[in-house]
Protein backbone atom coordinates (compact mmCIF):
# COMPACT_ATOMS: atom_id res chain seq x y z
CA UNK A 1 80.56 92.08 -11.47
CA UNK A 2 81.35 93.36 -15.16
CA UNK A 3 78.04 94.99 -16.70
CA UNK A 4 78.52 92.86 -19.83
CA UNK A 5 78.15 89.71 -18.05
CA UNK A 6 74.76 90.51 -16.13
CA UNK A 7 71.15 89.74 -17.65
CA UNK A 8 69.18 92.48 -16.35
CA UNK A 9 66.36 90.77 -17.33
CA UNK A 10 63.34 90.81 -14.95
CA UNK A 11 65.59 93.56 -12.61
CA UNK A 12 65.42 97.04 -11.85
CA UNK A 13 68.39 99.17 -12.59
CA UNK A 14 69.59 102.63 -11.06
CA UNK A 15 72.51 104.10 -12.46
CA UNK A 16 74.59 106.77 -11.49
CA UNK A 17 74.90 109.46 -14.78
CA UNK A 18 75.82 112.51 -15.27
CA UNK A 19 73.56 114.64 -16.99
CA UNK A 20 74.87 118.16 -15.68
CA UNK A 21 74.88 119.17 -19.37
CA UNK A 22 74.62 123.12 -20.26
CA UNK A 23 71.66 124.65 -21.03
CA UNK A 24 70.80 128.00 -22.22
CA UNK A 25 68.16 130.81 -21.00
CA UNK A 26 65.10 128.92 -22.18
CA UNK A 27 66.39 125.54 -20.04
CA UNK A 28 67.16 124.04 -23.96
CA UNK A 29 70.32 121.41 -23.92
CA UNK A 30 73.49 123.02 -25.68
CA UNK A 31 75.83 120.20 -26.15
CA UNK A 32 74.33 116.38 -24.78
CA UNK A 33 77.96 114.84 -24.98
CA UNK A 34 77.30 114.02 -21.43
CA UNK A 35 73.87 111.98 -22.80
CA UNK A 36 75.00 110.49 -25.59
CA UNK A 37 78.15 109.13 -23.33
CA UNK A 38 76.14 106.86 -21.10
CA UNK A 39 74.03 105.68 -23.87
CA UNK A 40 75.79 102.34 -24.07
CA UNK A 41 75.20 101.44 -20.79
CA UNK A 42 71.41 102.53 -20.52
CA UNK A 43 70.57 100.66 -23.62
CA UNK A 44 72.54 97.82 -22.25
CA UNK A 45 69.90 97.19 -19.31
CA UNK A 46 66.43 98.50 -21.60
CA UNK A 47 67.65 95.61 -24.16
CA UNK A 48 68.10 92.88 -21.88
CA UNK A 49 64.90 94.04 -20.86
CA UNK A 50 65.42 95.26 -17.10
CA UNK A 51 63.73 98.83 -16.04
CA UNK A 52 65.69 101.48 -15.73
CA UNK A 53 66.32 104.28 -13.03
CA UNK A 54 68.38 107.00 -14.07
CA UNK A 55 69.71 109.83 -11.21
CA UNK A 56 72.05 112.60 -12.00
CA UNK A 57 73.02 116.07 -10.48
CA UNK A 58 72.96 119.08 -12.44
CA UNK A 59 74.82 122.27 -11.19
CA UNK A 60 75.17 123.17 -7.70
CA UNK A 61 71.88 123.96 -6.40
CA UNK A 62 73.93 123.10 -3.02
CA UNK A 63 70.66 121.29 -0.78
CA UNK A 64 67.84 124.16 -2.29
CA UNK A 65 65.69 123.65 -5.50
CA UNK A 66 66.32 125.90 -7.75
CA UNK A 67 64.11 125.41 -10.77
CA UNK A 68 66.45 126.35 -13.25
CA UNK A 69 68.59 123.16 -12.35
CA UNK A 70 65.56 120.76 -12.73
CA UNK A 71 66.33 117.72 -14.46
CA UNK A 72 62.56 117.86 -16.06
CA UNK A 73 64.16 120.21 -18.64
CA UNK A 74 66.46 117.28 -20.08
CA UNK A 75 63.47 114.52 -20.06
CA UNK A 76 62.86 114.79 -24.27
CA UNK A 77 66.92 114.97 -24.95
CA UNK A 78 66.95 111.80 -22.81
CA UNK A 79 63.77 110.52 -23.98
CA UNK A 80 65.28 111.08 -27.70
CA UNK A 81 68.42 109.47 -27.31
CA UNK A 82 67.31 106.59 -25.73
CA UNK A 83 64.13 106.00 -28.11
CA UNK A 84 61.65 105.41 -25.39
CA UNK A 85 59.60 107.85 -23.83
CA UNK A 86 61.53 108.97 -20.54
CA UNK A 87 59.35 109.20 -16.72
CA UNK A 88 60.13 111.61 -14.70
CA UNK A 89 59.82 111.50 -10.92
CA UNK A 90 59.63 115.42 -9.52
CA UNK A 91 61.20 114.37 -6.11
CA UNK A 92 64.57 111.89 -6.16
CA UNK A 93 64.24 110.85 -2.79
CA UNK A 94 60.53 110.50 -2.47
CA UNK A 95 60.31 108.82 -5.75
CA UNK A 96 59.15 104.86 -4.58
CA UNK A 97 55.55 105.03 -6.25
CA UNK A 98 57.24 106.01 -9.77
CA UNK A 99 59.91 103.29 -9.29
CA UNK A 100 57.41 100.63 -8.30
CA UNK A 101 55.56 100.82 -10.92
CA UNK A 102 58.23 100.57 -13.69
CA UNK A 103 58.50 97.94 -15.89
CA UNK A 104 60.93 96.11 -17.92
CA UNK A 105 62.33 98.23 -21.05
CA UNK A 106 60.85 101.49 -19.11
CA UNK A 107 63.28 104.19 -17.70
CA UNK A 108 62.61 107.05 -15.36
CA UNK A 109 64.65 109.85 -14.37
CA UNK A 110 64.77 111.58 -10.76
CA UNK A 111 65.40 115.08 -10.16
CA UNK A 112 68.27 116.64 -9.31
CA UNK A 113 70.02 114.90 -6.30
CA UNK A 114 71.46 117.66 -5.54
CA UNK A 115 68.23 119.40 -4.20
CA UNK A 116 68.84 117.70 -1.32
CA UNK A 117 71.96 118.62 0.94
CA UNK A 118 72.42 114.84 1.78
CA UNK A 119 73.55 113.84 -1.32
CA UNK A 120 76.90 115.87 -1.05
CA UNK A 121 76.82 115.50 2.56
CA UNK A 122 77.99 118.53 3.85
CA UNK A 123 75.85 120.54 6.65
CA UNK A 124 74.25 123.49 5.27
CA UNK A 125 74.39 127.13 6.78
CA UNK A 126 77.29 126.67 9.52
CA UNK A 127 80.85 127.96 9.05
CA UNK A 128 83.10 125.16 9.65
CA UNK A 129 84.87 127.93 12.48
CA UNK A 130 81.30 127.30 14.54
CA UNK A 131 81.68 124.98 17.35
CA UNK A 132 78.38 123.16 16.52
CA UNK A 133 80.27 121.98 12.94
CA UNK A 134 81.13 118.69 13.72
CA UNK A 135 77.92 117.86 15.76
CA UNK A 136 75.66 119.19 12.45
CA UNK A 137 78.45 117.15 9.88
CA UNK A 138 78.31 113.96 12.31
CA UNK A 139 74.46 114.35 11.65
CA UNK A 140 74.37 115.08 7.99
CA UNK A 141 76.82 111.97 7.66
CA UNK A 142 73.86 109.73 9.38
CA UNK A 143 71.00 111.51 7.01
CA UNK A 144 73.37 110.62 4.07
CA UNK A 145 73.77 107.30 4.53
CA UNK A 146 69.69 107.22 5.08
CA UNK A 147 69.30 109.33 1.73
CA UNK A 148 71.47 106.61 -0.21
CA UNK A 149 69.59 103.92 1.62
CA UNK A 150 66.20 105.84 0.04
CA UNK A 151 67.46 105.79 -3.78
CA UNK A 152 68.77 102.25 -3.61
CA UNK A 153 65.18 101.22 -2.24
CA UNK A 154 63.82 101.81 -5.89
CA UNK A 155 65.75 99.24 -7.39
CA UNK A 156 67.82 95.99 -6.77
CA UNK A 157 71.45 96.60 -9.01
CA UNK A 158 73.39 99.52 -8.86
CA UNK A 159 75.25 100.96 -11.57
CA UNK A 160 78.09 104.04 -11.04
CA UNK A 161 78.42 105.25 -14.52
CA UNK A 162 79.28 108.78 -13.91
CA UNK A 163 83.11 109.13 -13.95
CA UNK A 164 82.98 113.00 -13.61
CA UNK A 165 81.48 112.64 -9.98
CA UNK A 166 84.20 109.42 -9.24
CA UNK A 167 86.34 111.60 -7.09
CA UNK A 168 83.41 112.79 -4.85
CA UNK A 169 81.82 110.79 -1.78
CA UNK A 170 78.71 111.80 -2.18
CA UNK A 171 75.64 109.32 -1.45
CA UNK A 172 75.14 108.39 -5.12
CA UNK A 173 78.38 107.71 -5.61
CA UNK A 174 79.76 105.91 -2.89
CA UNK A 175 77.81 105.45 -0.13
CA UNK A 176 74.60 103.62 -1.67
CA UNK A 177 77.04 100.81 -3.06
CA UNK A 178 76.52 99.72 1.16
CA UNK A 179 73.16 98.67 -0.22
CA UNK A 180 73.75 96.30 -2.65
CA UNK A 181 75.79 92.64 -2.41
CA UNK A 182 78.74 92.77 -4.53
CA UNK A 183 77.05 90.97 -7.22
CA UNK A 184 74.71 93.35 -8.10
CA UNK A 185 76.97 97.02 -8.39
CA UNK A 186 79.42 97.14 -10.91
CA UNK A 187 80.68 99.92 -12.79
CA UNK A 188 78.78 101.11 -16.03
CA UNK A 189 80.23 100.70 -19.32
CA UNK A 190 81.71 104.80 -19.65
CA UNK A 191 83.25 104.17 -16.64
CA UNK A 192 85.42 101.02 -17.43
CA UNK A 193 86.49 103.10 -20.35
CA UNK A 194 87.67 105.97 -18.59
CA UNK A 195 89.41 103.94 -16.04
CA UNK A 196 91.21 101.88 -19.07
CA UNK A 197 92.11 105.54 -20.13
CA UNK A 198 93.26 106.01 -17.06
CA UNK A 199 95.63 102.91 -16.41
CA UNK A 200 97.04 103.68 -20.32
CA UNK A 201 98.39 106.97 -19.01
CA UNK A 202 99.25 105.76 -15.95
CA UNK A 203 100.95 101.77 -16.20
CA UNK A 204 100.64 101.07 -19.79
CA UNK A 205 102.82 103.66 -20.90
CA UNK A 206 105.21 104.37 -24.28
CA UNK A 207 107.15 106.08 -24.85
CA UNK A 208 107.94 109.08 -25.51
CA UNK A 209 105.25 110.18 -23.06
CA UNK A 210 104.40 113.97 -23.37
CA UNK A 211 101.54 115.91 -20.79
CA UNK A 212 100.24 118.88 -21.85
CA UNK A 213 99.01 121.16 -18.82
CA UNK A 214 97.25 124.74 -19.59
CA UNK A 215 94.98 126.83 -17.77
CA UNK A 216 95.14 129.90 -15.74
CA UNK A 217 96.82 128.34 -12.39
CA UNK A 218 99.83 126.46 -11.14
CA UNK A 219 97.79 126.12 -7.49
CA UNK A 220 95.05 123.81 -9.16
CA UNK A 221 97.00 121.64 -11.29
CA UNK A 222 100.33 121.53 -9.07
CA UNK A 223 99.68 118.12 -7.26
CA UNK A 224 99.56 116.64 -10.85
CA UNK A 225 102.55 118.45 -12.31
CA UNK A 226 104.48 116.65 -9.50
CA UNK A 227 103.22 113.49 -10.10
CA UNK A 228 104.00 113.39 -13.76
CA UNK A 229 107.72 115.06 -13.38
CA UNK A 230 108.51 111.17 -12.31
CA UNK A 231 106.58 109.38 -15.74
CA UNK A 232 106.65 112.04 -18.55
CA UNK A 233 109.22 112.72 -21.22
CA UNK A 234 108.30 115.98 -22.36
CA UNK A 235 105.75 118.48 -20.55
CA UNK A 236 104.37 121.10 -21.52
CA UNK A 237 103.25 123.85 -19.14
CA UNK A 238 100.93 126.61 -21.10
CA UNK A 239 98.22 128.89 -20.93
CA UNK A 240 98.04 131.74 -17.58
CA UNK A 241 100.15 129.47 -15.92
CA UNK A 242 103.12 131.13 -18.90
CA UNK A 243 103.11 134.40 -16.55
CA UNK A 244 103.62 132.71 -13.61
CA UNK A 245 106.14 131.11 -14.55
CA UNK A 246 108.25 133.86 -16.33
CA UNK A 247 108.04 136.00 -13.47
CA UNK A 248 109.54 133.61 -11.27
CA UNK A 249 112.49 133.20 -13.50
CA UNK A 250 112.37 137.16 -13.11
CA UNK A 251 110.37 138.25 -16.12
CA UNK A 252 108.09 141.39 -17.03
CA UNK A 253 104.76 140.35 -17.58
CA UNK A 254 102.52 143.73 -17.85
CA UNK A 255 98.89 142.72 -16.40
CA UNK A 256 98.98 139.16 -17.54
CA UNK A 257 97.77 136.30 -14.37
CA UNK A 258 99.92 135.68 -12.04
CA UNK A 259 99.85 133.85 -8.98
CA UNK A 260 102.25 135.79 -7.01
CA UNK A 261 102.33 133.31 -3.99
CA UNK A 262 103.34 130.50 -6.33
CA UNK A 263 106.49 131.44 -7.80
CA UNK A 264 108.66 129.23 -5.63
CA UNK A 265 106.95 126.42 -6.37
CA UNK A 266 107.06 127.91 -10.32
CA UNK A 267 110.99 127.46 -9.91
CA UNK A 268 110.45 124.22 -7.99
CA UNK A 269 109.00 122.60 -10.24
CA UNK A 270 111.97 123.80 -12.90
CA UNK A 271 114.31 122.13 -10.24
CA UNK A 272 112.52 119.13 -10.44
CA UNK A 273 112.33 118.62 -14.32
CA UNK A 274 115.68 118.96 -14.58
CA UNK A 275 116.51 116.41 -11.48
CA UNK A 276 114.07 114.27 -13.71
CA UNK A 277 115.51 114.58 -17.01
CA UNK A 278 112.40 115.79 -18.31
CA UNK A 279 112.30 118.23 -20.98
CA UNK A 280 110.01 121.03 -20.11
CA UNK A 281 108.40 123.05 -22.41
CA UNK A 282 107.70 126.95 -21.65
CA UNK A 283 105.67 129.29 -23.70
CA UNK A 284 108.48 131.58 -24.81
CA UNK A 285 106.64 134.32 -26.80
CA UNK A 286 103.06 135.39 -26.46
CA UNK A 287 100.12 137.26 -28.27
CA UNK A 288 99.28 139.62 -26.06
CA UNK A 289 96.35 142.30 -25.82
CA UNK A 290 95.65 145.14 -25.01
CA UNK A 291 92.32 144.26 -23.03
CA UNK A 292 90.36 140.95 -22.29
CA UNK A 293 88.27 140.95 -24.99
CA UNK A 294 88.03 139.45 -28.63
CA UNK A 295 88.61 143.19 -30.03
CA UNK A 296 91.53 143.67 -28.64
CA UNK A 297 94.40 145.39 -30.21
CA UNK A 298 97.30 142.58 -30.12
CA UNK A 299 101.17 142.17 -30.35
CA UNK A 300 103.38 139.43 -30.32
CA UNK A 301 106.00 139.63 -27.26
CA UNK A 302 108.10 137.25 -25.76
CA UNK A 303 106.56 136.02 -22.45
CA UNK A 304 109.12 137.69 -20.11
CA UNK A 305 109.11 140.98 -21.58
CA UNK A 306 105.53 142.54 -22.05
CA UNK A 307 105.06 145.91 -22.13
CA UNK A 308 102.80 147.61 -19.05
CA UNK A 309 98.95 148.20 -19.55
CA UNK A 310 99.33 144.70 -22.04
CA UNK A 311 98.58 140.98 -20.93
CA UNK A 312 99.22 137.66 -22.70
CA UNK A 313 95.97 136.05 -23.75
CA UNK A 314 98.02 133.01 -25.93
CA UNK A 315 100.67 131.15 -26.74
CA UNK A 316 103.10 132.97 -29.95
CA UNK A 317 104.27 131.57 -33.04
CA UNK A 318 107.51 130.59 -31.05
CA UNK A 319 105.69 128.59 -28.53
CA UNK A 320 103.38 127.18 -30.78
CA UNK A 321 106.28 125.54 -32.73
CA UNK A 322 107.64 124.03 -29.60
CA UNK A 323 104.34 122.59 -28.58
CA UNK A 324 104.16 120.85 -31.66
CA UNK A 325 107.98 119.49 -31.83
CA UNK A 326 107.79 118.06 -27.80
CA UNK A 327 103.95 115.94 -29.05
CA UNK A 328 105.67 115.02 -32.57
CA UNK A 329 106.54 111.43 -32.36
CA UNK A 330 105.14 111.04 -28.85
CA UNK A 331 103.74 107.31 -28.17
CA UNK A 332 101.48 108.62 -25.15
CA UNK A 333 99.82 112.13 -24.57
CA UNK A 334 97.74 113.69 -21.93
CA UNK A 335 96.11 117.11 -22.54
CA UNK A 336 94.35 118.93 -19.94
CA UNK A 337 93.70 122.91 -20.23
CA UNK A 338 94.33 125.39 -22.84
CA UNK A 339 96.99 127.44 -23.82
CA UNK A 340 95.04 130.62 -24.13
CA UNK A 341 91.65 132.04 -23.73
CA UNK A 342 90.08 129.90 -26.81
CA UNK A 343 86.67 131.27 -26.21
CA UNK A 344 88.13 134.12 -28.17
CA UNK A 345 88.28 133.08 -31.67
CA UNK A 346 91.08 135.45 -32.22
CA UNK A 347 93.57 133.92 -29.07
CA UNK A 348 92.91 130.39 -30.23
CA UNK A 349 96.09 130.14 -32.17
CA UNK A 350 98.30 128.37 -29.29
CA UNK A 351 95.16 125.71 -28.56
CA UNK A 352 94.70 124.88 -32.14
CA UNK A 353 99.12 124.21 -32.47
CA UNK A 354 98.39 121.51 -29.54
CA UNK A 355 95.04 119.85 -31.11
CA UNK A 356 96.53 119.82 -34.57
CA UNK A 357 100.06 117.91 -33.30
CA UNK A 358 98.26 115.70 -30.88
CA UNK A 359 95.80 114.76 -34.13
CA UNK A 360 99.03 113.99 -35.91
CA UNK A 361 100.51 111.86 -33.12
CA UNK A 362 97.43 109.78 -32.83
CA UNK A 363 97.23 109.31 -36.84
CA UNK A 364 100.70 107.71 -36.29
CA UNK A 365 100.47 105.66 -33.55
CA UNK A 366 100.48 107.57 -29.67
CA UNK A 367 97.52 107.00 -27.28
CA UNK A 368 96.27 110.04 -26.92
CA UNK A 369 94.18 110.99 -23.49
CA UNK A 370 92.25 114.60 -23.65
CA UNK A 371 90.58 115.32 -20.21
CA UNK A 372 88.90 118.50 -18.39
CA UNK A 373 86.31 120.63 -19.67
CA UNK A 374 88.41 123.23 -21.23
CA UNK A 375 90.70 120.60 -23.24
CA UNK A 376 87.17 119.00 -24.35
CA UNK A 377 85.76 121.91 -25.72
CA UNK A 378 88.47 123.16 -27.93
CA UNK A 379 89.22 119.39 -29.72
CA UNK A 380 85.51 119.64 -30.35
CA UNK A 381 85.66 123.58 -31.34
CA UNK A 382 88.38 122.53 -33.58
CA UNK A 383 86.56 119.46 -35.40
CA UNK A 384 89.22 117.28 -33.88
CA UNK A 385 87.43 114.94 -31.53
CA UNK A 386 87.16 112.00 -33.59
CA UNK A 387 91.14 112.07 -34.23
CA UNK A 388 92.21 111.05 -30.92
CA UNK A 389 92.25 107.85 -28.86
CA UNK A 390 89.88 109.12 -25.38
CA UNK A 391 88.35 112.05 -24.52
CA UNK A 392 87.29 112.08 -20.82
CA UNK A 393 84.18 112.99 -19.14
CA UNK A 394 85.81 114.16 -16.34
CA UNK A 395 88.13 117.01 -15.41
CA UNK A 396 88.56 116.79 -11.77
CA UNK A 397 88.24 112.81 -11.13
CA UNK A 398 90.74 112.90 -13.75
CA UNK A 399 93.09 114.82 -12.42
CA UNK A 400 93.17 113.13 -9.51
CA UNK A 401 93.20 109.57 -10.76
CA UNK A 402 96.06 110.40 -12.63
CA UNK A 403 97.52 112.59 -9.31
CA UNK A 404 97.28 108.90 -7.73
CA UNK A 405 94.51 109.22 -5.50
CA UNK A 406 91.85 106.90 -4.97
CA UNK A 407 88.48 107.67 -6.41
CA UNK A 408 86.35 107.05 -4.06
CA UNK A 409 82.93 105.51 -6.69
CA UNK A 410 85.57 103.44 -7.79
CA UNK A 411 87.23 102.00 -4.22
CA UNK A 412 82.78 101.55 -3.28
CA UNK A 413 82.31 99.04 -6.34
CA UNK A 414 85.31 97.32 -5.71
CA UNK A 415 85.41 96.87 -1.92
């Protein structure tokens, strides 16, 4: 079933969001992106006139309320957004008298699922080295299935809407679709977007196709890296993963990360873009400082030679130039992860070379794919977010889509 082709007229509607926005000391939203993403699809079902059940997690309270993670603190953001005055039920699985009495064009919002250690489905408070494990995770997969079987007992459609959770089996994500005929789940209108994204980057390529993968660590992005050595062009490896990298290849890196137990798969993956005729793209030069901090006193290095007592914090001038000439006249570009630490207005320099190209790209023709957290938050620091093709909701369910695993919300719809 495709959302746009059901009436949801005279039905109730829970959807799967994901509202695990930031919020400051006072409990105050910082940045809805997150809200005003699954808009579409919540005004889709108030419009036709259905009622509307909204659940979400927020944090990782891990099966204990913690009152700092209520969702009650995001009921007037929602409430705003949506235009009609938001309900709030202070208990997600004990929430049948609110959802009962809901009416068409009203919407409700549960707390945070993740109060409840069923919703992940993991057993709380035994080591997975205790014999007793798989007896208490046999048991917590029975009380999950009867904890998804609770939240689709408020309402008669599902709708999975919440591609950052896509990669998880957790009961509102793929384990209450059991519930529901297959006429009557579908996938919400923010997720049929991200997995267009998805399939772009993935079977609709052109070319030239150039990936751009930052961060601190080869370990958490290396199952990726492998996967696009066979479908990229150009890729660009940046950000603390730089270090790694030149000390492999037998460089002097001062304090700088370093994942010390990764540089053989560092030179690996070398081996590999070159078997694959891909051009890969090393930071050669850095700015580096002399402590982690804004303040610092900096100097520009090359990657493989800094000086003790110093550590690279971005990408150089150098690097910054190469970024730009590997995304220039690129047809198809995936970003994930920064080049440096751009929380630190002053080590921003090798982030904003990326943002900047990949803006240019898009203006003159590439598809243009920006995913993860980190990625997210410098296109927007930068004022760039409305000059490329997708940004992504999700960092780790897209990282593994594009890894080629299956995502497990996604296999539940369609099954």
């Amino acid at each position: 079933m495709k959302i746009e082709d059901f009436n949801f007229a005279g039905h109730k509607a829970i959807v799967r969001v994901d509202f695990n926005v930031p919020l400051d000391a006072e409990g105050h939203v910082t940045d809805d992106t997150r809200i005003r993403g699954a808009l579409p699809t919540l005004k889709k079902i108030l419009n036709d006139g259905g009622a509307l059940i909204m659940m979400s997690h927020m944090g990782k309270p891990k099966g204990k309320v913690k009152p700092e993670l209520s969702l009650k603190h995001i009921v007037k953001d929602v409430s705003k957004a949506l235009g009609v005055d938001v309900k709030f039920a202070p208990d997600c699985a004990n929430a049948g008298k609110e959802a009962a009495g809901l009416k068409g064009g009203e919407a409700l919002l549960l707390e945070n699922l993740r109060f409840y250690p069923e919703e992940e489905g993991k057993p709380v408070g035994i080591d997975k080295t205790d014999p007793k494990y798989d007896a208490a995770k046999a048991d917590m997969k029975k009380r999950q299935v009867e904890f998804a079987k609770k939240l689709a007992s408020y309402a008669d459609v599902y709708v999975m809407d919440a591609f950052g959770t896509a990669h998880r089996k957790h009961a509102s994500t793929a384990v209450i679709d059991q519930f529901y005929d297959k006429n009557h789940k579908m996938l919400g209108f923010l997720m049929e977007k991200e997995v267009k994204a998805v399939d772009n980057i993935l079977n609709n390529i052109k070319r030239p196709f150039t990936a751009i993968m930052g961060g601190s660590k080869v370990s958490t992005k290396i199952g990726i890296i492998e996967n696009l050595l066979t479908k990229v062009d150009n890729l660009i490896l940046c950000g603390g993963m730089t270090y790694t990298f030149a000390k492999a290849q037998g460089g002097h890196i001062g304090k700088s990360i370093c994942e010390n137990d990764k540089l053989d798969i560092a030179l690996d993956v070398i081996k590999k873009a070159k078997e694959n005729h891909v051009n890969l793209v090393l930071g050669t030069d850095s700015v580096a400082a002399d402590k982690f901090a804004n303040d610092a006193n900096t100097k520009v290095t090359p990657s493989n030679a800094i000086p003790d007592g110093w550590e690279g914090l971005d990408a150089g001038p150098e690097s910054r130039k190469a970024f730009a000439k590997a995304i220039e006249g690129s047809k198809t570009i995936l970003w994930n992860g920064p080049a440096g630490v751009f929380e630190f207005d002053n080590f921003t320099g090798g982030s904003r070379a990326i943002a900047e190209a990949i803006a240019k790209a898009t203006k003159d023709g590439a598809f243009s794919l920006i995913g993860g957290g980190d990625s997210v938050a410098c296109i927007h620091k930068f004022g760039l977010a409305d000059q490329v093709s997708y940004i992504s909701t999700g960092g780790g369910a897209l990282l593994e889509a594009i890894e080629g695993k299956v995502l497990p919300a996604i296999a539940a719809i369609e099954k």
